[in-house]
Protein backbone atom coordinates (compact mmCIF):
# COMPACT_ATOMS: atom_id res chain seq x y z
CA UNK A 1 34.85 55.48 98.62
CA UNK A 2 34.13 57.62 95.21
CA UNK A 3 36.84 59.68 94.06
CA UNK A 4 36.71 63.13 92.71
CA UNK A 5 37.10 63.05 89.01
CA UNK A 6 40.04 65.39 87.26
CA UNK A 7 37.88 67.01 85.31
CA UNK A 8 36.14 68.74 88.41
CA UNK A 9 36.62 73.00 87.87
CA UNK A 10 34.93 74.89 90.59
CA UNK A 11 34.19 78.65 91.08
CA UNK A 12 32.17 80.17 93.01
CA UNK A 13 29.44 83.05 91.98
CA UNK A 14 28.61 85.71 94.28
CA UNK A 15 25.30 87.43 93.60
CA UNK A 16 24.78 90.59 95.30
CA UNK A 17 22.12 93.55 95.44
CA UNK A 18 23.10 96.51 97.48
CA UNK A 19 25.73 94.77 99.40
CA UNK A 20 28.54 97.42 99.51
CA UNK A 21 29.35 96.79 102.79
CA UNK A 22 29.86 93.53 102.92
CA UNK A 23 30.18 92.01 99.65
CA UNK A 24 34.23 92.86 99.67
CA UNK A 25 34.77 91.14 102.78
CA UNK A 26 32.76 87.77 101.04
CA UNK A 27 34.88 88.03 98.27
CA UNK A 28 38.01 88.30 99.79
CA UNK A 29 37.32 85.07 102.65
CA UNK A 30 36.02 82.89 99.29
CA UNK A 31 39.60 83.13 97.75
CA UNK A 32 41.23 81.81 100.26
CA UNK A 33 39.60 78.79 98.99
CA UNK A 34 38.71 79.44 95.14
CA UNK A 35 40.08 82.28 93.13
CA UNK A 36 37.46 81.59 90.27
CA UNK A 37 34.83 84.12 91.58
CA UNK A 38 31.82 85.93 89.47
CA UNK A 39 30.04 88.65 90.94
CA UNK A 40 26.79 89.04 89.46
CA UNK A 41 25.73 93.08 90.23
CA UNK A 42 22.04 93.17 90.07
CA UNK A 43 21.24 96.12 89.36
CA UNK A 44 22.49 97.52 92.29
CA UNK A 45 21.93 101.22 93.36
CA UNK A 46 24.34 101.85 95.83
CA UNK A 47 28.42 101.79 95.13
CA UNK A 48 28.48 98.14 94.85
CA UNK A 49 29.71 98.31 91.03
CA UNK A 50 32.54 100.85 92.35
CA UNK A 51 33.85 98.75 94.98
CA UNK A 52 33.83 95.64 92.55
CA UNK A 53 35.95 97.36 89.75
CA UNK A 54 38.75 98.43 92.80
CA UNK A 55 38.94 95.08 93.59
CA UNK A 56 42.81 93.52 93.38
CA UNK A 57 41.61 90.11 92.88
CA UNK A 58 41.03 88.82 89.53
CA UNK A 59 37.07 88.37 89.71
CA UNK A 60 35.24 88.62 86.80
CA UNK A 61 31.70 91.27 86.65
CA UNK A 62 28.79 90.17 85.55
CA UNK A 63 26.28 93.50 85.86
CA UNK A 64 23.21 94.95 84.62
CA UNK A 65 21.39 98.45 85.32
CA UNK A 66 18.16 97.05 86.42
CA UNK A 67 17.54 94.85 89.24
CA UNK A 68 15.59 91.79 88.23
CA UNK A 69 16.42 89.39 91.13
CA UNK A 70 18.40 86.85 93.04
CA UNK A 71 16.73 83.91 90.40
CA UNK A 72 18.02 86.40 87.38
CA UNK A 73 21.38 86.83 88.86
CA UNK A 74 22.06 82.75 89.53
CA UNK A 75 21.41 82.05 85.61
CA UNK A 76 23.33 84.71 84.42
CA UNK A 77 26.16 83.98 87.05
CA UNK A 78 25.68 79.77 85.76
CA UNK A 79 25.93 80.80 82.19
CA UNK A 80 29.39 82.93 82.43
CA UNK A 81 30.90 79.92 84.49
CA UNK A 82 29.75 77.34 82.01
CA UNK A 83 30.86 80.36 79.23
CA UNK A 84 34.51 80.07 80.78
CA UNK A 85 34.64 75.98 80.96
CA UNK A 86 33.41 75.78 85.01
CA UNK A 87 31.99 72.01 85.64
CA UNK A 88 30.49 73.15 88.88
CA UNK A 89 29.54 76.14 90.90
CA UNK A 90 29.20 77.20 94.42
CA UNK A 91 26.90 79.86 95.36
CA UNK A 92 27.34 81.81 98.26
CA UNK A 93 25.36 84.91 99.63
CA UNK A 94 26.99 88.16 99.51
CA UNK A 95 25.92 89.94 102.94
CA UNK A 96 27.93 87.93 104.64
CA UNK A 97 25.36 85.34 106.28
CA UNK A 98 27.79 81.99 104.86
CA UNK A 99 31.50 81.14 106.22
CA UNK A 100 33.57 80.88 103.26
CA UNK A 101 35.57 78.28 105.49
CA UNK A 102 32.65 75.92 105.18
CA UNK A 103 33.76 75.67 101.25
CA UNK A 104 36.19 72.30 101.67
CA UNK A 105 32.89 71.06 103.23
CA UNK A 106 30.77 71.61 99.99
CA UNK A 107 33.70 70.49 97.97
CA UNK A 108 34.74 67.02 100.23
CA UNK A 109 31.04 65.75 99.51
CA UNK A 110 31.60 66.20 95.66
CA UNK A 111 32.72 62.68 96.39
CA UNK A 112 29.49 61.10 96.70
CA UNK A 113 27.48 63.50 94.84
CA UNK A 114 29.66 64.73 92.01
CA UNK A 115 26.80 65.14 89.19
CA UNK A 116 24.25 67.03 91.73
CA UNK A 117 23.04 69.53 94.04
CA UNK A 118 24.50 69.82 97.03
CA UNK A 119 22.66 72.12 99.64
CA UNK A 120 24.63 74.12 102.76
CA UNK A 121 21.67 73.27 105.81
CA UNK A 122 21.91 76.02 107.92
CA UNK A 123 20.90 75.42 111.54
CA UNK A 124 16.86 76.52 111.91
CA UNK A 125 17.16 77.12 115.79
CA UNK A 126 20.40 79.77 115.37
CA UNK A 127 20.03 81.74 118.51
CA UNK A 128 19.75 85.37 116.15
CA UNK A 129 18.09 83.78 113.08
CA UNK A 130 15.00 86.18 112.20
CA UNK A 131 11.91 84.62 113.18
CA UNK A 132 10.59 85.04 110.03
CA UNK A 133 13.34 83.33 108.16
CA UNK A 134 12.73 80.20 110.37
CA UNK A 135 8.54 80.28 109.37
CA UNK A 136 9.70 80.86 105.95
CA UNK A 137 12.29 77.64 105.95
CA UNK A 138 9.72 75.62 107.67
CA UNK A 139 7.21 76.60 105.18
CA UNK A 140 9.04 76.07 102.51
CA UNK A 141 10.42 72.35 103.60
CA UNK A 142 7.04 71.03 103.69
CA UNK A 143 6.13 71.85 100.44
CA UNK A 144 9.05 70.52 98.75
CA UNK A 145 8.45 67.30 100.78
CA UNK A 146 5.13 67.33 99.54
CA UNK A 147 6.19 68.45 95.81
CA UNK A 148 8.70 65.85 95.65
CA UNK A 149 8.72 63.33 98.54
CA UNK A 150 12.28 64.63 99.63
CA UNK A 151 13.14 65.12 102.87
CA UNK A 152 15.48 68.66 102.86
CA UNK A 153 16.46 70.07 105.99
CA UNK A 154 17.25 73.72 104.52
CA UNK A 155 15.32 74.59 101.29
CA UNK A 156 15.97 77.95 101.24
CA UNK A 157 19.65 78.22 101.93
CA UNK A 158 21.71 80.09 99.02
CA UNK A 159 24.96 78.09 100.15
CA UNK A 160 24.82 75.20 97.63
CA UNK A 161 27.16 73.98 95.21
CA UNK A 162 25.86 73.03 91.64
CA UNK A 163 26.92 70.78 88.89
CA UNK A 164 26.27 72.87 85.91
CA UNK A 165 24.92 70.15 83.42
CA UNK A 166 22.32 69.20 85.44
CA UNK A 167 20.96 72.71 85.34
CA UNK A 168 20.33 72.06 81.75
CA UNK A 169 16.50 72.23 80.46
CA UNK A 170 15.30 73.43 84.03
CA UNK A 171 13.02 76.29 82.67
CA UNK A 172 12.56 78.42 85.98
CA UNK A 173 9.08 80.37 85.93
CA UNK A 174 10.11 82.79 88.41
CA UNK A 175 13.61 84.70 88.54
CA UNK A 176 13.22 86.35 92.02
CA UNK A 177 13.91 84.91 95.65
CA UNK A 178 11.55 81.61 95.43
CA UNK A 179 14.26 80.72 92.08
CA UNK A 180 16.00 79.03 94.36
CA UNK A 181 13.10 76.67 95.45
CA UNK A 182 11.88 76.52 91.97
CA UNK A 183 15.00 75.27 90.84
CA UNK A 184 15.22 72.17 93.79
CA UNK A 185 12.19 71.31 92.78
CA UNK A 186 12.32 70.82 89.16
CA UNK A 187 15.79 69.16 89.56
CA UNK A 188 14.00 66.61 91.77
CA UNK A 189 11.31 66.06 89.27
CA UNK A 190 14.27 65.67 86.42
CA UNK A 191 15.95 63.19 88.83
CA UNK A 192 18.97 64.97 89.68
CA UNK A 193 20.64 63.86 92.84
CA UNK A 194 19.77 66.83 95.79
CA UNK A 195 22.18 66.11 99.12
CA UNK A 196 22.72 68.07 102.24
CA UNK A 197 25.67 68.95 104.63
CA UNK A 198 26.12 71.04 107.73
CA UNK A 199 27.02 74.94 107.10
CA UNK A 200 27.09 77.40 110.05
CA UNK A 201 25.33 81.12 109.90
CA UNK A 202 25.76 84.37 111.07
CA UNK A 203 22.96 87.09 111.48
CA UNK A 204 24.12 90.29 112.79
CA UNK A 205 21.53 92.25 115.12
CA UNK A 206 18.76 93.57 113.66
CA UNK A 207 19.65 96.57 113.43
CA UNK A 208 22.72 95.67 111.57
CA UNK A 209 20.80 93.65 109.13
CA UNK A 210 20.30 94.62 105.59
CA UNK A 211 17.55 92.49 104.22
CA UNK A 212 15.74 92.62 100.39
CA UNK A 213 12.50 90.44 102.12
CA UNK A 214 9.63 91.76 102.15
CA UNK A 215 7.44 89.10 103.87
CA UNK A 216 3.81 89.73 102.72
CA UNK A 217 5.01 90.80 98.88
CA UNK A 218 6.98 87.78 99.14
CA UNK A 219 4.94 85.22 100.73
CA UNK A 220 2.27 85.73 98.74
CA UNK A 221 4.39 84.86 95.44
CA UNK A 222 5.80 81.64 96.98
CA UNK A 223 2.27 80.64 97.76
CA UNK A 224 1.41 81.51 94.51
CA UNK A 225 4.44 79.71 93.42
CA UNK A 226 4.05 76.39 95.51
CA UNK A 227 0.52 76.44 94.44
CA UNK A 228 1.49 76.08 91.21
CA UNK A 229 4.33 73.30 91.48
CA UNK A 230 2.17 71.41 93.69
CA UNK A 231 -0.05 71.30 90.55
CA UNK A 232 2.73 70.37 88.32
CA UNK A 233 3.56 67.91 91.06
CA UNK A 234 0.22 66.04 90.15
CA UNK A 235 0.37 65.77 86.53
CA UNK A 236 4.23 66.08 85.64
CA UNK A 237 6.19 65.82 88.91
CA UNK A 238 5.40 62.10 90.41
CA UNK A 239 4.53 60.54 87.06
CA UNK A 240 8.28 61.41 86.23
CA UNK A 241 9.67 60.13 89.81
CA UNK A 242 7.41 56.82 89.86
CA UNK A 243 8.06 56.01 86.12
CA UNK A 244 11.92 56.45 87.12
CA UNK A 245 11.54 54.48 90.10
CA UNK A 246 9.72 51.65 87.68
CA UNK A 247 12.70 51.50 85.32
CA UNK A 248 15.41 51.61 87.59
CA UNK A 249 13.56 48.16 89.10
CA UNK A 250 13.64 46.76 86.15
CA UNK A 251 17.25 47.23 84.89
C-alpha cells in the first residue's frame, strides 16, 4: 500500500459568486478538517466580501471587482496556494452543494494518486438533483470519454482535489463554468493521472436554490467548447496518449 509522502500540504480554495448565504457556513464545516482555506470573491455583488472580512478564522481573500468566472477564480485561487508553498488543493463549491466531511475521503486516496486529480463523483440519480444538471453531467461524460478514452463517472463535479504541479502548462481557453472540463481534459491529454471516489450532495428545493446556470447561454459554449477539444482530440490529444502508451511498452 503507497504511503502519503511528508511533504504533502493541503488547503482547500473556496470559490464563490454571490454566495452570502451560504458561503460562511462552507467555510466554517471545511476547518474542521483544513484550516488552510482561500476564498476567491469573484466579483461578487452582494455582501459576500463583508461577510468574508468578519470572518474569525484565519482565511486568506483572494477578490476582484469584476466577475470573470468560476475557471478565473480556480487559477487565481491555484496560484495563491502554490504562492504560499501548498503541494495540493481541494476545491469545494461554496453554496453548500459538497459535505466538507467527505474531505478525509479526498485526502485517504492521496495514497494511490498522490501526483493527480482526484474527482468527488457525485451520485447522478440524487432524488432532488436538477434535471438539468443530470443532462448536463451525462453530456458532458460522453465527450470526455470520447476526447480522451476515460471513463469518468462525474465530469462536472467542483469537489476535486488537485496536485498543483501537474496544473503546470495547462493553458485553459475558457475561464468560465466548462474550465473545469477544459482542465480534465487537457490533464488527460498531458498524462496526468485523473481518479474518482464517492462524495454525497445536497440540493435544497428549488426554490431555495441559488444557481449562476444559465442552460441555453451555457450549453451553447460547452458545445462550442467540446467541439473544439474534440478537434484538438484528433490532431494533439490521442497522438500524445498513443505515443505515451508506445513508450511506456517499450521501457
Amino acid at each position: 500500500m503507497s504511503v502519503i509522502s511528508d511533504n504533502i500540504r493541503i488547503c482547500v480554495v473556496v470559490p464563490t459568486y454571490n454566495n452570502v448565504g451560504t458561503v460562511v457556513k462552507v467555510i466554517s464545516d471545511v476547518s474542521k478538517y483544513i484550516q488552510d482555506i482561500i476564498v476567491v470573491n469573484d466579483g461578487s455583488t452582494d455582501d459576500t466580501e463583508v461577510v468574508l472580512q468578519k470572518q474569525s478564522l484565519p482565511i486568506t481573500i483572494v477578490s476582484y471587482e469584476k466577475n470573470r468566472g468560476k475557471g478565473h477564480a480556480l487559477v487565481a485561487g491555484f496560484r495563491e496556494a502554490k504562492r504560499m508553498g501548498f503541494t495540493h488543493a481541494i476545491t469545494i463549491d461554496a453554496d453548500g452543494q459538497h459535505f466538507a466531511d467527505d474531505i478525509p475521503t479526498l485526502q485517504e486516496a492521496l495514497a494511490t494518486n498522490q501526483k493527480g486529480i482526484i474527482v468527488g463523483c457525485r451520485n447522478l440519480t440524487e432524488e432532488n438533483m436538477p434535471r438539468q444538471n443530470t443532462f448536463a453531467n451525462k453530456f458532458s461524460n460522453f465527450w470526455f470519454r470520447l476526447q480522451t478514452s476515460i471513463n469518468l463517472p462525474d465530469t462536472q463535479s467542483g469537489y476535486r482535489l488537485y496536485t498543483l504541479s501537474s496544473l503546470c502548462g495547462l493553458g485553459m481557453i475558457t475561464s468560465r463554468y466548462e474550465a473545469e472540463l477544459e482542465l480534465l481534459v487537457y490533464a488527460a491529454w498531458a498524462g496526468v493521472n485523473i481518479t474518482s471516489v464517492p462524495v454525497r450532495v445536497y440540493y435544497p428545493p428549488e426554490e431555495e436554490r441559488v444557481s449562476h446556470f444559465r442552460p441555453v447561454y451555457d450549453f451553447t459554449r460547452i458545445s462550442i467548447l467540446n467541439t473544439i477539444l474534440c478537434v484538438l482530440a484528433v490532431v494533439y490529444g490521442y497522438p500524445r496518449l498513443i505515443a505515451r502508451k508506445i513508450m511506456n511498452l517499450l521501457k
